[in-house]
C-alpha atoms as a PDB file:
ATOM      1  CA  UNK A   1     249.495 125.052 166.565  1.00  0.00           C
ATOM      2  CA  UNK A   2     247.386 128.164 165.516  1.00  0.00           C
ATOM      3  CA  UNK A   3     248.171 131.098 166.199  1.00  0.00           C
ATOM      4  CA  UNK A   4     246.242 133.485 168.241  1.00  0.00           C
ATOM      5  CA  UNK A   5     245.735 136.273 165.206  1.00  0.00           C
ATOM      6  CA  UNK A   6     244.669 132.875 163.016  1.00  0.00           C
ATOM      7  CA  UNK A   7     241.990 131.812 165.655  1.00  0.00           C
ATOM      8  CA  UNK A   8     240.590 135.430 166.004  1.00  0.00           C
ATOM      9  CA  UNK A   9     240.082 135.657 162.022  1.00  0.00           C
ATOM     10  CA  UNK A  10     238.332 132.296 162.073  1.00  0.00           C
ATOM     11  CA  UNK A  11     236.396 132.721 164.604  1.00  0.00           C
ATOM     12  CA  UNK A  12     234.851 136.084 162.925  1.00  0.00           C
ATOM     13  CA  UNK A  13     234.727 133.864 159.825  1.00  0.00           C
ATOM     14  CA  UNK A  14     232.331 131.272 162.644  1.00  0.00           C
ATOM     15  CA  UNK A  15     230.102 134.697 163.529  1.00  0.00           C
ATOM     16  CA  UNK A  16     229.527 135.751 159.861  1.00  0.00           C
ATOM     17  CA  UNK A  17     228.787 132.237 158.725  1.00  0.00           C
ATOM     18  CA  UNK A  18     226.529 131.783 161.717  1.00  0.00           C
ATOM     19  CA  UNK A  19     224.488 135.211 160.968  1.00  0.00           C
ATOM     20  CA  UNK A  20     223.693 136.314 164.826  1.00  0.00           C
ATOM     21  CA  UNK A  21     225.274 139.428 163.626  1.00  0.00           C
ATOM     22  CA  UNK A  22     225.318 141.724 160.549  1.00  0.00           C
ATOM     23  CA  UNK A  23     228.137 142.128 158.610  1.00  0.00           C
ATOM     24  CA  UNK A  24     227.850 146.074 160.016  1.00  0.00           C
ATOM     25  CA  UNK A  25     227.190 145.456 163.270  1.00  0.00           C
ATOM     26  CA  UNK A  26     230.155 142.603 163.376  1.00  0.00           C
ATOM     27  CA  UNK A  27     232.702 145.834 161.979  1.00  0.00           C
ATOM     28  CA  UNK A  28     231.104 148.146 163.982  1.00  0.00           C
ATOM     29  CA  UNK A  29     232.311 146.033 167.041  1.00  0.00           C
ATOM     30  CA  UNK A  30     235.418 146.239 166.509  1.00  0.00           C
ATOM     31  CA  UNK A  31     235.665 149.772 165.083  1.00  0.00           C
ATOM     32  CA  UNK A  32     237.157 151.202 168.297  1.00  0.00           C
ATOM     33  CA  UNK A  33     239.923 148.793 167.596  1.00  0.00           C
ATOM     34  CA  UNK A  34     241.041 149.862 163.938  1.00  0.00           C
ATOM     35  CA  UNK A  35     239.114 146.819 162.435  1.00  0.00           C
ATOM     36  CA  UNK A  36     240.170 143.633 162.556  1.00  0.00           C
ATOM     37  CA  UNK A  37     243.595 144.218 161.095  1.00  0.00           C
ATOM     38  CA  UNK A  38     243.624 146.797 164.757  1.00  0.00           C
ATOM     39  CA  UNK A  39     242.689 143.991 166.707  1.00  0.00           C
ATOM     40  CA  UNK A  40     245.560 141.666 165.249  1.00  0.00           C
ATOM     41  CA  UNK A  41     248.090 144.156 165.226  1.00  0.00           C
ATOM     42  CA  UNK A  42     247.963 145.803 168.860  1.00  0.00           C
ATOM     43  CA  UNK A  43     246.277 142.068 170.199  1.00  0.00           C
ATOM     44  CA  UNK A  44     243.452 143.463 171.710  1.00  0.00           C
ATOM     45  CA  UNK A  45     241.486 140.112 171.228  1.00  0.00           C
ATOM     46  CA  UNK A  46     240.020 139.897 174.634  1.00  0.00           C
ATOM     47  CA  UNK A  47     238.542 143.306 174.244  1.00  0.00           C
ATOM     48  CA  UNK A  48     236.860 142.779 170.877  1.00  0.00           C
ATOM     49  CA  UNK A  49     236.003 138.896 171.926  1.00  0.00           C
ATOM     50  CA  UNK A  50     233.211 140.930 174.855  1.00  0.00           C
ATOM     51  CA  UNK A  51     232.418 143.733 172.440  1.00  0.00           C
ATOM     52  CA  UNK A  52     231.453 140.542 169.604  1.00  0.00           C
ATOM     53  CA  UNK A  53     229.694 139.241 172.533  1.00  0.00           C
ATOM     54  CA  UNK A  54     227.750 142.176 173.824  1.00  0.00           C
ATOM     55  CA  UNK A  55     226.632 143.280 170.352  1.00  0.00           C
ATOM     56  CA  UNK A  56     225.289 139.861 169.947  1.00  0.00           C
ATOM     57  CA  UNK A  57     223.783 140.173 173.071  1.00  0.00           C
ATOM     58  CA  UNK A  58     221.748 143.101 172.309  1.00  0.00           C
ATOM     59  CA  UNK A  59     220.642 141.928 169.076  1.00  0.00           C
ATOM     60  CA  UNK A  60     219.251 138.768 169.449  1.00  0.00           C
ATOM     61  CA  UNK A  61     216.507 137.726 171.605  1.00  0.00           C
ATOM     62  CA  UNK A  62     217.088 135.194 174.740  1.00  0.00           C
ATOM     63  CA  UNK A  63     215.599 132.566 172.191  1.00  0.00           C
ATOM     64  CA  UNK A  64     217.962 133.086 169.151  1.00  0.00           C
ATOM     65  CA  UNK A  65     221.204 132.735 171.770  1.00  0.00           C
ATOM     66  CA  UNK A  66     219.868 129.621 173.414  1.00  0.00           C
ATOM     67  CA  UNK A  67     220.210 128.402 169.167  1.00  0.00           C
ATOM     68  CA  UNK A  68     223.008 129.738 168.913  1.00  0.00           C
ATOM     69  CA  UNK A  69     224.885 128.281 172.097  1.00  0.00           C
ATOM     70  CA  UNK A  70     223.498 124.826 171.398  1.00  0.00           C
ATOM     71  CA  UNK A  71     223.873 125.050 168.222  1.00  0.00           C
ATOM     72  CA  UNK A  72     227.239 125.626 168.012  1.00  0.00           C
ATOM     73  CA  UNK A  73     228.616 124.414 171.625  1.00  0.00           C
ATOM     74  CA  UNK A  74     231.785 122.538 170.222  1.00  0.00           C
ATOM     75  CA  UNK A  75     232.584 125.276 168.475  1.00  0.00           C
ATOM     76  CA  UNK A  76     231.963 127.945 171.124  1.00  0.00           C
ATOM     77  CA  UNK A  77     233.833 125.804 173.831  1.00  0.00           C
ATOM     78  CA  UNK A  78     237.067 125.335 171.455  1.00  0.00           C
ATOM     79  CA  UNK A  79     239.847 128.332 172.668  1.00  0.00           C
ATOM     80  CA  UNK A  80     238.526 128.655 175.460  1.00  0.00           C
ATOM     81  CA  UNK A  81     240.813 131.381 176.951  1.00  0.00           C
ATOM     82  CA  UNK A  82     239.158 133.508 173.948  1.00  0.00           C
ATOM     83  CA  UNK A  83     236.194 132.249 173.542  1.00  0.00           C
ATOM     84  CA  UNK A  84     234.929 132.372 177.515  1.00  0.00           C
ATOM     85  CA  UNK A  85     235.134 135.945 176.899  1.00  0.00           C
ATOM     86  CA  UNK A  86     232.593 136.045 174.155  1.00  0.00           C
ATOM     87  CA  UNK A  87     230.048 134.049 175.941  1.00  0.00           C
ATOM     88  CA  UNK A  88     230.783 135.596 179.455  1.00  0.00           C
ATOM     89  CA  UNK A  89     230.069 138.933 177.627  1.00  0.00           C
ATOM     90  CA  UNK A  90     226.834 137.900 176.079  1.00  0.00           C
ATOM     91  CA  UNK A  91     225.584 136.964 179.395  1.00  0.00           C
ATOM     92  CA  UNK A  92     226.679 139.978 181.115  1.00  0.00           C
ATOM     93  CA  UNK A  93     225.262 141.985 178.340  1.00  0.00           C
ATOM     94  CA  UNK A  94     221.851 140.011 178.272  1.00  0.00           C
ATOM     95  CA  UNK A  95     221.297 140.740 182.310  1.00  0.00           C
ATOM     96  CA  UNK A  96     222.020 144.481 182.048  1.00  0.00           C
ATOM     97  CA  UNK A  97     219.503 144.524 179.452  1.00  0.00           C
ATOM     98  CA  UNK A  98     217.480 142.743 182.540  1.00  0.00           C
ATOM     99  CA  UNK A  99     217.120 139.437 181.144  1.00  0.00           C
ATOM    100  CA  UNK A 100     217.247 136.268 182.892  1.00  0.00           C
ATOM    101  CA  UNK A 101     220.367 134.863 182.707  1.00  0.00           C
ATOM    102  CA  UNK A 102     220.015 131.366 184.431  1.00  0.00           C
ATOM    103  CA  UNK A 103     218.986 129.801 180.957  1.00  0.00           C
ATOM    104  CA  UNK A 104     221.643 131.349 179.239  1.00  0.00           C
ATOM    105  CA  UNK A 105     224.355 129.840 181.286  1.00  0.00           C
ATOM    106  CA  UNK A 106     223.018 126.420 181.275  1.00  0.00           C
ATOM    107  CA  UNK A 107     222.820 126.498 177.322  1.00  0.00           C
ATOM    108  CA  UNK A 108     226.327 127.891 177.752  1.00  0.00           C
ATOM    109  CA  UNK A 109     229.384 125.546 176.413  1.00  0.00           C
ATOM    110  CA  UNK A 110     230.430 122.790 179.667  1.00  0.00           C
ATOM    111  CA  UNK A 111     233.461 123.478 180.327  1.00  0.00           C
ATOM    112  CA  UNK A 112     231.737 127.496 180.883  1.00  0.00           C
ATOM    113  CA  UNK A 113     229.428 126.934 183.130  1.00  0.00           C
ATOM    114  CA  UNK A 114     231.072 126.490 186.404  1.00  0.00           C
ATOM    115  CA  UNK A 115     232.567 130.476 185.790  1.00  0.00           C
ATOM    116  CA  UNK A 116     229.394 131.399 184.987  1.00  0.00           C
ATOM    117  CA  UNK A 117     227.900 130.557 187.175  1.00  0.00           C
ATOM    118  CA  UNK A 118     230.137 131.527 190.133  1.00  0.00           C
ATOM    119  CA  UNK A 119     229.980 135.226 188.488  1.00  0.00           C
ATOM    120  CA  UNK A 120     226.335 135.820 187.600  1.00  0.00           C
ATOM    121  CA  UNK A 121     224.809 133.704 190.143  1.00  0.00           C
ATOM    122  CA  UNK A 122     226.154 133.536 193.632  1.00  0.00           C
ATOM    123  CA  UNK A 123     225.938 135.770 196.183  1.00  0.00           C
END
């Protein structure tokens, strides 16, 4: 079994490797949280799982996420009581930039969408 502080360091060894985010931007993420090593140490991986997510959100265009989520759907649907948190945040990020977010959370992982869609699209 991995442990939680393992899966966080992989998965920011997933974002650099999948280049939605600049090595900058991906520190500056987390820089409220004392780096990485702050993230591990005072387990604040929920926290810097939306901030990942919302500075992907506002760097990429509607176009490059819908890549990136079916691009790399098994990977963004493994942990999911991490990972939901990442790709929750994007879309909440994407619609208060005012985009559409309807495509986004049907390009989101499965096992996702049925949160998703009960927080960004009822009512």
């Amino acid at each position: 079994m991995r442990l939680v502080d393992d899966r966080f360091k992989e998965f920011l060894g997933f974002l650099k490797t999948s280049e939605m985010l600049s090595k900058e931007s991906l520190e500056n993420s987390l820089l409220e949280f004392g780096g990485a090593e702050g993230v591990i140490a005072s387990s604040y991986y929920i926290s810097a799982y939306e901030a990942l997510g919302g500075s992907l959100a506002r760097e990429n265009t509607l176009e490059n996420i819908l890549s990136f989520f079916s691009g790399f759907e098994i990977e963004l649907g493994e942990d999911p009581e991490l990972n939901y948190y990442f790709v929750e945040s994007i879309v909440d990020n994407f619609l208060a930039l005012g985009g559409n977010v309807g495509k986004l959370i049907e390009a989101a992982p499965m096992n996702y969408r049925v949160f998703l869609r009960k927080r960004f699209l009822s009512g």
